[in-house]
PDB file of N, CA and C in Angstrom:
ATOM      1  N   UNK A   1       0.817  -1.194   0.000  1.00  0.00           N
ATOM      2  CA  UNK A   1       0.000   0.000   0.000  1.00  0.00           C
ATOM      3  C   UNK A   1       0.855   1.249   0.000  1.00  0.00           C
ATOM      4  N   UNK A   2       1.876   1.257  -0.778  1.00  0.00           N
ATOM      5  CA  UNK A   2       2.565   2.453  -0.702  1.00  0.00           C
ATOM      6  C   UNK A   2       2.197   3.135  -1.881  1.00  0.00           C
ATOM      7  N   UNK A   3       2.349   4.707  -1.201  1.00  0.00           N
ATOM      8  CA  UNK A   3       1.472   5.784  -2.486  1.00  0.00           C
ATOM      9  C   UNK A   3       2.298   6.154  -3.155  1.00  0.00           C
ATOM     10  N   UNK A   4       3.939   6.217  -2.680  1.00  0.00           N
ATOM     11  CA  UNK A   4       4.480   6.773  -3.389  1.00  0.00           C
ATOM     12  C   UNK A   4       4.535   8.309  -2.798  1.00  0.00           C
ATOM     13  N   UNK A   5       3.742   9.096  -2.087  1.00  0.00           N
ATOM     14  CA  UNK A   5       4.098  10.168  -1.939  1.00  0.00           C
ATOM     15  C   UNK A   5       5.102  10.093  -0.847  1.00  0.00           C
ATOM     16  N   UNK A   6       5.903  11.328  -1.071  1.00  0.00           N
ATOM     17  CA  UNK A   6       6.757  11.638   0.226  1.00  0.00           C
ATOM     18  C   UNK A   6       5.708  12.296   1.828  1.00  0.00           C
ATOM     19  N   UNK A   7       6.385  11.802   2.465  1.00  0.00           N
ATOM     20  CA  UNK A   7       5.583  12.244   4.080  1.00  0.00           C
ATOM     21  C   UNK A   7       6.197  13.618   4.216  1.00  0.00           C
ATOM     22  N   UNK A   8       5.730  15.018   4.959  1.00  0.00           N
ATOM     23  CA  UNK A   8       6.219  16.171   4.924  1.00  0.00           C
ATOM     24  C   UNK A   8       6.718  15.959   6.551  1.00  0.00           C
ATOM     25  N   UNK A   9       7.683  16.712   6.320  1.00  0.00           N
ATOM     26  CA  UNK A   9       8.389  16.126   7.824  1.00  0.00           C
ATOM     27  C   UNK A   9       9.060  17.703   8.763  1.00  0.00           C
ATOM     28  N   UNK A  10       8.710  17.663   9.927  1.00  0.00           N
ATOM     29  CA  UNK A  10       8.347  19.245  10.360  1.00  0.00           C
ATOM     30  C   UNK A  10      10.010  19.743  10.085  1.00  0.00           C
ATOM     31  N   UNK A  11      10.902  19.025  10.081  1.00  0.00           N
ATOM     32  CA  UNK A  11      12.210  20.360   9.780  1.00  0.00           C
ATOM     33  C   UNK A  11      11.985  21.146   8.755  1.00  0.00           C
ATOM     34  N   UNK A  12      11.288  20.352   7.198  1.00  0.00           N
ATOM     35  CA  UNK A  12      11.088  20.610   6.299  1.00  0.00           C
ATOM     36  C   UNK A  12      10.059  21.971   6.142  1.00  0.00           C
ATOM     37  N   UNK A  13      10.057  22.208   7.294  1.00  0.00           N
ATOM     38  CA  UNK A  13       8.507  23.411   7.262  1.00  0.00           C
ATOM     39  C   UNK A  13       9.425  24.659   7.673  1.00  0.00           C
ATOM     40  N   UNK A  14      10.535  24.645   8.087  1.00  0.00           N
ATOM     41  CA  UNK A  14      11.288  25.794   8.380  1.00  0.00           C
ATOM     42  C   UNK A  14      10.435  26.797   9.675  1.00  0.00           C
ATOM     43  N   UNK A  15      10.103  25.754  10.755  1.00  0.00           N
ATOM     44  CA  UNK A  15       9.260  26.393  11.758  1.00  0.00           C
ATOM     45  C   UNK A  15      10.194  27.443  12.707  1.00  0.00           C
ATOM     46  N   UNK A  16      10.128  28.710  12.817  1.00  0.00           N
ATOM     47  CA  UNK A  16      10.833  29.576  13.564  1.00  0.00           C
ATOM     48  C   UNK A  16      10.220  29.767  14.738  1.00  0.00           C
ATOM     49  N   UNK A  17      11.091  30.018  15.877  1.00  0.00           N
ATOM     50  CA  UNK A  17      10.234  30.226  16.930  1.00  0.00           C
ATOM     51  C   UNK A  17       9.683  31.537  17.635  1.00  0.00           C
ATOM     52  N   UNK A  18       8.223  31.937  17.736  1.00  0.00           N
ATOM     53  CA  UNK A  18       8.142  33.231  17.476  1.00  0.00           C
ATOM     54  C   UNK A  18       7.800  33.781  19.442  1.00  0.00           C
ATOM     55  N   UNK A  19       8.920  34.467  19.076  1.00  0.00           N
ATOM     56  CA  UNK A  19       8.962  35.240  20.417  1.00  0.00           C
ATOM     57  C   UNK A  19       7.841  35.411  21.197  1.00  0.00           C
ATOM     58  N   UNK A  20       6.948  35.821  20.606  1.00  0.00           N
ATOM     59  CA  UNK A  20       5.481  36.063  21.114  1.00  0.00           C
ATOM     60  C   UNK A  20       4.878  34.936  22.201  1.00  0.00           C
ATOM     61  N   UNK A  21       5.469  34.475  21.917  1.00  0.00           N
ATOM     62  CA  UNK A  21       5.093  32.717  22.843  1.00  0.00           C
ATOM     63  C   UNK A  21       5.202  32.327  24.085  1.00  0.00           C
ATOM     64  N   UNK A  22       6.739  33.405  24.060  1.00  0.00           N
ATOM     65  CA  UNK A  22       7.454  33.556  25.729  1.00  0.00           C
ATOM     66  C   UNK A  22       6.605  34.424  26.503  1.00  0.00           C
ATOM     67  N   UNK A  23       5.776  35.317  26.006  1.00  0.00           N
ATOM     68  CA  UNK A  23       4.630  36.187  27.315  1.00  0.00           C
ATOM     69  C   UNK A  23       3.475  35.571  27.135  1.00  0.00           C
ATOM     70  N   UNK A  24       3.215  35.015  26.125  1.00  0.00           N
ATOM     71  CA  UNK A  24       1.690  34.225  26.411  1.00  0.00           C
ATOM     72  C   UNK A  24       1.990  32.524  27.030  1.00  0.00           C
ATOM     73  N   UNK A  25       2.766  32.165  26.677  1.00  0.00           N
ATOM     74  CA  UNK A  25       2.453  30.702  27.100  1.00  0.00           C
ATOM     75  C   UNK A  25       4.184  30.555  27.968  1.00  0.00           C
ATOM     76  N   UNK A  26       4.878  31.124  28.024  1.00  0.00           N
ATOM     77  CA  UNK A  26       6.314  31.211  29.118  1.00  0.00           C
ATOM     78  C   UNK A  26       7.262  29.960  28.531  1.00  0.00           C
ATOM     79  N   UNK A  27       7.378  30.330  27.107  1.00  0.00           N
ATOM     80  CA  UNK A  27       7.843  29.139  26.168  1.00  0.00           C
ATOM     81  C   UNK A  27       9.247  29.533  25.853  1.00  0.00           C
ATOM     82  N   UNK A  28      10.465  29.152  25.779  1.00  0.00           N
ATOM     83  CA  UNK A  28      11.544  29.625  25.237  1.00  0.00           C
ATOM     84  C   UNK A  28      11.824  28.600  24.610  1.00  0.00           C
ATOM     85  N   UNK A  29      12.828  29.341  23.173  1.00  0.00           N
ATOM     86  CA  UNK A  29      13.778  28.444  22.640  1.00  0.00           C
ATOM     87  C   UNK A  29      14.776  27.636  22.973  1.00  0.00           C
ATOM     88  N   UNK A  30      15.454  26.594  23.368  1.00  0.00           N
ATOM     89  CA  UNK A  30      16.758  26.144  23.713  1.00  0.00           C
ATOM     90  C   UNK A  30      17.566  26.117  22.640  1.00  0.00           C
ATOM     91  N   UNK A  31      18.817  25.825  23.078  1.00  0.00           N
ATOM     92  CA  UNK A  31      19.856  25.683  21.953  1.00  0.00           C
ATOM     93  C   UNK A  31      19.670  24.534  20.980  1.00  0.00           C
ATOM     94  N   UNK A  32      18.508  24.148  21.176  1.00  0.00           N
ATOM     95  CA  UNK A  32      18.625  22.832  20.623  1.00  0.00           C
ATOM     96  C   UNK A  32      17.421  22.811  19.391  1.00  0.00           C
ATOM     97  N   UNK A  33      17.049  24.695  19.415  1.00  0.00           N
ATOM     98  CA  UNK A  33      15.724  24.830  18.219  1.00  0.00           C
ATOM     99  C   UNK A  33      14.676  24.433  19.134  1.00  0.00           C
ATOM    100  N   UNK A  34      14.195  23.400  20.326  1.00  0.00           N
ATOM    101  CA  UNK A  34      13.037  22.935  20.653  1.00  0.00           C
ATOM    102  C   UNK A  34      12.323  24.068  21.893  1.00  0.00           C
ATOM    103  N   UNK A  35      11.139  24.361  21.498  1.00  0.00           N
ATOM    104  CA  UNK A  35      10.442  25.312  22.553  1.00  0.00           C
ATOM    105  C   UNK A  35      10.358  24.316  24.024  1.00  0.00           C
ATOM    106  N   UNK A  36      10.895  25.093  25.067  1.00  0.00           N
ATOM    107  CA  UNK A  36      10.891  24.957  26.380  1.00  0.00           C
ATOM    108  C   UNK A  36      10.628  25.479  27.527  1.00  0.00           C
ATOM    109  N   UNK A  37       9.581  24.751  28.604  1.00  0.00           N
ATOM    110  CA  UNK A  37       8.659  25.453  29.454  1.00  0.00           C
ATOM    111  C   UNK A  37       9.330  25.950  30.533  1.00  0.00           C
ATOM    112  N   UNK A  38       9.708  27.263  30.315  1.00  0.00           N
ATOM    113  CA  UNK A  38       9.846  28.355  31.942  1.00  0.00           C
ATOM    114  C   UNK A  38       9.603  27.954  33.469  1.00  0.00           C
ATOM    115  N   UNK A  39       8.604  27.045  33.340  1.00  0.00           N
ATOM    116  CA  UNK A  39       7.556  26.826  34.708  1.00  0.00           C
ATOM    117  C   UNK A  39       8.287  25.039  35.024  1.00  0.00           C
ATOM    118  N   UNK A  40       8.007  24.383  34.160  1.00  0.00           N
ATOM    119  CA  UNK A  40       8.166  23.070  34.110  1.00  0.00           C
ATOM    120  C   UNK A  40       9.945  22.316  33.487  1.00  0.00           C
ATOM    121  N   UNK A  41      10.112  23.070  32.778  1.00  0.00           N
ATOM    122  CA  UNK A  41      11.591  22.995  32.025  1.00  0.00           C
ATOM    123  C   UNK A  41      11.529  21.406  31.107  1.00  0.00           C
ATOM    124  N   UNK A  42      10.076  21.441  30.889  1.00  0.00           N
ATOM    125  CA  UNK A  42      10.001  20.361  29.374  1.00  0.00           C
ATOM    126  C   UNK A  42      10.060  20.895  28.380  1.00  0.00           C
ATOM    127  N   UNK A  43      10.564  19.758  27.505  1.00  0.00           N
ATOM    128  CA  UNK A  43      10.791  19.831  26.126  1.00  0.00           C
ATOM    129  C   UNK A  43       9.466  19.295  24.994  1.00  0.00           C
ATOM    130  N   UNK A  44       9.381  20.645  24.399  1.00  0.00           N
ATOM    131  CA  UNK A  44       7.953  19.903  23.284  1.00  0.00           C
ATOM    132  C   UNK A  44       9.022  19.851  21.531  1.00  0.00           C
ATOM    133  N   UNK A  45       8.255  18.851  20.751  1.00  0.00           N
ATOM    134  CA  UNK A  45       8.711  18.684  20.334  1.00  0.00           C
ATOM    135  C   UNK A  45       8.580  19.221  18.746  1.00  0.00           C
ATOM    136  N   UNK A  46       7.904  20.244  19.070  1.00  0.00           N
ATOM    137  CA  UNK A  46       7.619  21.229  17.729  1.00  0.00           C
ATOM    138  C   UNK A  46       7.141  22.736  18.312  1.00  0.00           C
ATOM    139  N   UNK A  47       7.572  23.649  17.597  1.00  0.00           N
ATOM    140  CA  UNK A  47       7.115  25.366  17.632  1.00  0.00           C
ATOM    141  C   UNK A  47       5.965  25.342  16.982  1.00  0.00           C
ATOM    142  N   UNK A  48       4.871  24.792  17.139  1.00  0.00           N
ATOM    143  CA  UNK A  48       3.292  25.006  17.071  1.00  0.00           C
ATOM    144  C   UNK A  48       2.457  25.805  18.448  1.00  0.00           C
ATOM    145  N   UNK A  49       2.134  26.810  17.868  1.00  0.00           N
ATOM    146  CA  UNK A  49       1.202  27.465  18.815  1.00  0.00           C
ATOM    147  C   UNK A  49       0.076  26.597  19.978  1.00  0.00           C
ATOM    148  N   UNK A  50      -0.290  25.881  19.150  1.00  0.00           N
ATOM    149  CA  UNK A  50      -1.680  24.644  19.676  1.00  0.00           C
ATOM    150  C   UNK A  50      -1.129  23.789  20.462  1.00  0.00           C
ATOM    151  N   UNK A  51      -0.109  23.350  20.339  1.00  0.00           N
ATOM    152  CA  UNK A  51       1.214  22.388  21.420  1.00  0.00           C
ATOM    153  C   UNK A  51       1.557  23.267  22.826  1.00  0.00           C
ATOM    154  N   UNK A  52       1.959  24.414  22.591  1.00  0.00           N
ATOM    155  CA  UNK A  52       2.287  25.225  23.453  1.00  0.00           C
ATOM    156  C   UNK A  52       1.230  25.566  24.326  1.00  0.00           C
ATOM    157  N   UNK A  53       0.102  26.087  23.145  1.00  0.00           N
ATOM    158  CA  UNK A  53      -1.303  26.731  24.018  1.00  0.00           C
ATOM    159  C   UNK A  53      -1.622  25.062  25.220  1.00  0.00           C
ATOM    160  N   UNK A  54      -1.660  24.185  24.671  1.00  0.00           N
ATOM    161  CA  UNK A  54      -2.209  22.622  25.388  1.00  0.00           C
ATOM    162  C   UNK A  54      -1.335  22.781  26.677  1.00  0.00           C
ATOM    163  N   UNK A  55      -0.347  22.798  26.373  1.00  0.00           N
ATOM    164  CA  UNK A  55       0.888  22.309  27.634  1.00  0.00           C
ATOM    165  C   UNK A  55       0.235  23.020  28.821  1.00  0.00           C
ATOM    166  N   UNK A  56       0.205  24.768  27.933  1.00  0.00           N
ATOM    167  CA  UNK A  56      -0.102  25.801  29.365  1.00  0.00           C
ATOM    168  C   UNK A  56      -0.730  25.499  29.974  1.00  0.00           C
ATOM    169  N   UNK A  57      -1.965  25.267  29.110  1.00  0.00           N
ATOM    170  CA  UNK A  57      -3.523  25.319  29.724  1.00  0.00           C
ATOM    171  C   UNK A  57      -3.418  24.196  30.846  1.00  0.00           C
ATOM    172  N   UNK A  58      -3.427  23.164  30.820  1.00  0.00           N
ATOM    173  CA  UNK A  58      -3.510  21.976  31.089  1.00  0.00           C
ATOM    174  C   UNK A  58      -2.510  21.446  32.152  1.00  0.00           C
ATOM    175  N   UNK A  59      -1.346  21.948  32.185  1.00  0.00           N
ATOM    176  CA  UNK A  59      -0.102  22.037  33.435  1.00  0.00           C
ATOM    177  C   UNK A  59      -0.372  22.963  34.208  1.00  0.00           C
ATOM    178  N   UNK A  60      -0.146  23.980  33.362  1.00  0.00           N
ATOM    179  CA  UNK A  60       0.078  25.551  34.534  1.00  0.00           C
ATOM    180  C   UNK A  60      -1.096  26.529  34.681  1.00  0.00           C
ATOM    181  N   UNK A  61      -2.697  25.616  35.168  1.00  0.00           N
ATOM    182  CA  UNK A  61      -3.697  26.525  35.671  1.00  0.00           C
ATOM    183  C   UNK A  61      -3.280  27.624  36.552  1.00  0.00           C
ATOM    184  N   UNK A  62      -3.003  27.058  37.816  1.00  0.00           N
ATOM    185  CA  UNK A  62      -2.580  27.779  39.024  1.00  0.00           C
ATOM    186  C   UNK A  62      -1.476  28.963  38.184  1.00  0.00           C
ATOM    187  N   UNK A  63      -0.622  28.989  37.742  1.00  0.00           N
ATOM    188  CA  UNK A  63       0.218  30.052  37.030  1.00  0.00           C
ATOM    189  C   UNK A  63      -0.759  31.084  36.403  1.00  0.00           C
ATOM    190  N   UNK A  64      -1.591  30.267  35.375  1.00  0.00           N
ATOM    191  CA  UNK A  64      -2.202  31.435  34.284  1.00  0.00           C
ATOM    192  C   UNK A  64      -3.398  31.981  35.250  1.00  0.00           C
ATOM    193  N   UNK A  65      -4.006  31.280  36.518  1.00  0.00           N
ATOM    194  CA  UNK A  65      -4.564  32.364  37.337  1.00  0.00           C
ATOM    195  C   UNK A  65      -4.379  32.990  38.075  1.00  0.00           C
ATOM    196  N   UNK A  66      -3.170  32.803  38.412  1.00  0.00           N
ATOM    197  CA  UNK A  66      -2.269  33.881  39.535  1.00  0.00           C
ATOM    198  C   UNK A  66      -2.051  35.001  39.090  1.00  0.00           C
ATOM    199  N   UNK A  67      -1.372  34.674  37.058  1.00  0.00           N
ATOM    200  CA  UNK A  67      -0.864  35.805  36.740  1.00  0.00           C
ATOM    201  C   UNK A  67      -1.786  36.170  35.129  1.00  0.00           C
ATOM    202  N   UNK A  68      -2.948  36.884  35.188  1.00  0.00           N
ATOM    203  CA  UNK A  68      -3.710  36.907  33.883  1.00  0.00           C
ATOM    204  C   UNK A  68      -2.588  37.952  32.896  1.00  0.00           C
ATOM    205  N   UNK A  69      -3.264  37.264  32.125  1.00  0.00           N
ATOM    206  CA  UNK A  69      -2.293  38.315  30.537  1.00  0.00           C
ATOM    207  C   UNK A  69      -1.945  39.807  31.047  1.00  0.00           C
ATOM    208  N   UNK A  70      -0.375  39.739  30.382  1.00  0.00           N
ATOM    209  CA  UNK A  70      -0.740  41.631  30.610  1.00  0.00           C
ATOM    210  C   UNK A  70       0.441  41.685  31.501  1.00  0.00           C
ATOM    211  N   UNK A  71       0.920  42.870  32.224  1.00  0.00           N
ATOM    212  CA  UNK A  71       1.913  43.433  33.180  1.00  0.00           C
ATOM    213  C   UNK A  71       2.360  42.064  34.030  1.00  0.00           C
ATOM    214  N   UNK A  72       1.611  41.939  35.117  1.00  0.00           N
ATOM    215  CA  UNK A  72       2.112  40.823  35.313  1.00  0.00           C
ATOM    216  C   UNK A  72       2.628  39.652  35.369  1.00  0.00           C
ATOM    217  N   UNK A  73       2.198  39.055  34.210  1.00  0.00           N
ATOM    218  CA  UNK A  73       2.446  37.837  34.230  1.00  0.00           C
ATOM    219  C   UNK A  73       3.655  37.661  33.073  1.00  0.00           C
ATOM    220  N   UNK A  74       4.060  39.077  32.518  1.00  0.00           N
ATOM    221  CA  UNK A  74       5.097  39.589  31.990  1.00  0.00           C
ATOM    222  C   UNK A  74       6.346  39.753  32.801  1.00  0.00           C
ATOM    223  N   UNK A  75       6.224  40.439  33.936  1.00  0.00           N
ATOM    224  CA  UNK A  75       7.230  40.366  35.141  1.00  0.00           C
ATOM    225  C   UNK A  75       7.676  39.026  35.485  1.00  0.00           C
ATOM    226  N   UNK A  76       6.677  37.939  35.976  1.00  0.00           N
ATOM    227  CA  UNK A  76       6.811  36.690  36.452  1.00  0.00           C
ATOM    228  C   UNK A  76       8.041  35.976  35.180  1.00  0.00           C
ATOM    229  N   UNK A  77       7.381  36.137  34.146  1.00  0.00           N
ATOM    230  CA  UNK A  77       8.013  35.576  32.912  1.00  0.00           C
ATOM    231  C   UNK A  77       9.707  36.074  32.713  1.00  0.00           C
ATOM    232  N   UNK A  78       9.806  37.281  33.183  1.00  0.00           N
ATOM    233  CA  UNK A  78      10.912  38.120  32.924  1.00  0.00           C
ATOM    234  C   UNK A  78      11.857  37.368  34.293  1.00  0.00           C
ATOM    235  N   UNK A  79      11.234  37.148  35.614  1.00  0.00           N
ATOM    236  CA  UNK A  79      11.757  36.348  36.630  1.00  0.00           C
ATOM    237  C   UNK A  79      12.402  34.858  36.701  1.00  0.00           C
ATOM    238  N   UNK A  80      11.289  34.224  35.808  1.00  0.00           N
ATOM    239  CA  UNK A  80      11.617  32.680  35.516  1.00  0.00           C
ATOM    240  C   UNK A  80      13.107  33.183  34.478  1.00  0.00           C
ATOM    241  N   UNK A  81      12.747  33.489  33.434  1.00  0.00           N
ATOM    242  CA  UNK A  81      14.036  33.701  32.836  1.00  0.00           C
ATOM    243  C   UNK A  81      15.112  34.200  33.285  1.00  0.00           C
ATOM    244  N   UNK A  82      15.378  34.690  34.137  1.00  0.00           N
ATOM    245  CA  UNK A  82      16.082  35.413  35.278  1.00  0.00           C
ATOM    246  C   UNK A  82      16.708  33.733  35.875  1.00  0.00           C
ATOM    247  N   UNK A  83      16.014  33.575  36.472  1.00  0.00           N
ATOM    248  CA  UNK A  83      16.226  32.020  37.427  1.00  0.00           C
ATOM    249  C   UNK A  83      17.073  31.056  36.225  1.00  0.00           C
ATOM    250  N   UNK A  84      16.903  31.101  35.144  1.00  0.00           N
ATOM    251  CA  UNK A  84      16.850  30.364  34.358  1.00  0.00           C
ATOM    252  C   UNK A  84      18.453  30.184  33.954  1.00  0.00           C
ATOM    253  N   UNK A  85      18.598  31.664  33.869  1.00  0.00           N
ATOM    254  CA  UNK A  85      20.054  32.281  33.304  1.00  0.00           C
ATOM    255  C   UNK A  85      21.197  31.605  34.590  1.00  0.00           C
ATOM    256  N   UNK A  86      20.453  32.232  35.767  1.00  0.00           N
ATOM    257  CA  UNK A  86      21.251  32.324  37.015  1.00  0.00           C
ATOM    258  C   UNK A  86      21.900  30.780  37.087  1.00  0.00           C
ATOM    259  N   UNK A  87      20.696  29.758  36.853  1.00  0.00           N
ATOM    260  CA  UNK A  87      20.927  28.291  37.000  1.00  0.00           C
ATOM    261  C   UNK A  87      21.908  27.781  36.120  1.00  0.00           C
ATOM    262  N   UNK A  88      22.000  28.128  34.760  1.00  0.00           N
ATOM    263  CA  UNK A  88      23.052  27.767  33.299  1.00  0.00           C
ATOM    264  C   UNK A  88      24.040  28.392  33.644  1.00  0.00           C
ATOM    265  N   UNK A  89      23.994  29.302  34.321  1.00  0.00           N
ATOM    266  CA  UNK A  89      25.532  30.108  34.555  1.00  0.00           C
ATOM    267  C   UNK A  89      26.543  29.121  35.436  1.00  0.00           C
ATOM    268  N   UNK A  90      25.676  28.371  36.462  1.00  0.00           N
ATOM    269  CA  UNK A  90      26.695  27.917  37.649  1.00  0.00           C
ATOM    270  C   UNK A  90      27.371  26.514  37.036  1.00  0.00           C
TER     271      UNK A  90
END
């Protein structure tokens, strides 16, 4: 049952990772290209918005109601990354 077509395979999509991601969902890039959680420090395995949006929702309630969109939860974000740096440095 082979079609013969080629399978599209996500490197092939040239997915960039868009900054925007890190104040809504507290997502960073690693060195390794893979978006990684601020809160949790997992690894997902594609820069899809809908992957990211799932993780948040669904792990980090208590986070996204502590800190709703906006000023705050911008600070918090700016903190984790802070922690983040401090930890890779030692």
């Amino acid at each position: 049952m082979a079609s013969g077509r080629k399978r599209r395979r996500t490197e092939d999509e040239n997915r960039e990772f868009n900054q925007d991601l890190t104040e809504s969902f507290a997502f960073i890039c690693n060195t390794d290209g893979l978006p990684t959680c601020l809160i949790c420090h997992e690894k997902l395995a594609h820069n899809k918005k809908l992957n990211l949006e799932r993780h948040f929702t669904t792990k980090h309630t208590q986070f996204a109601g502590k800190y709703p969109t906006g000023d705050a939860r911008k600070k918090a974000i700016e903190e984790l990354q802070k922690k983040r740096v401090k930890f890779h440095a030692k």
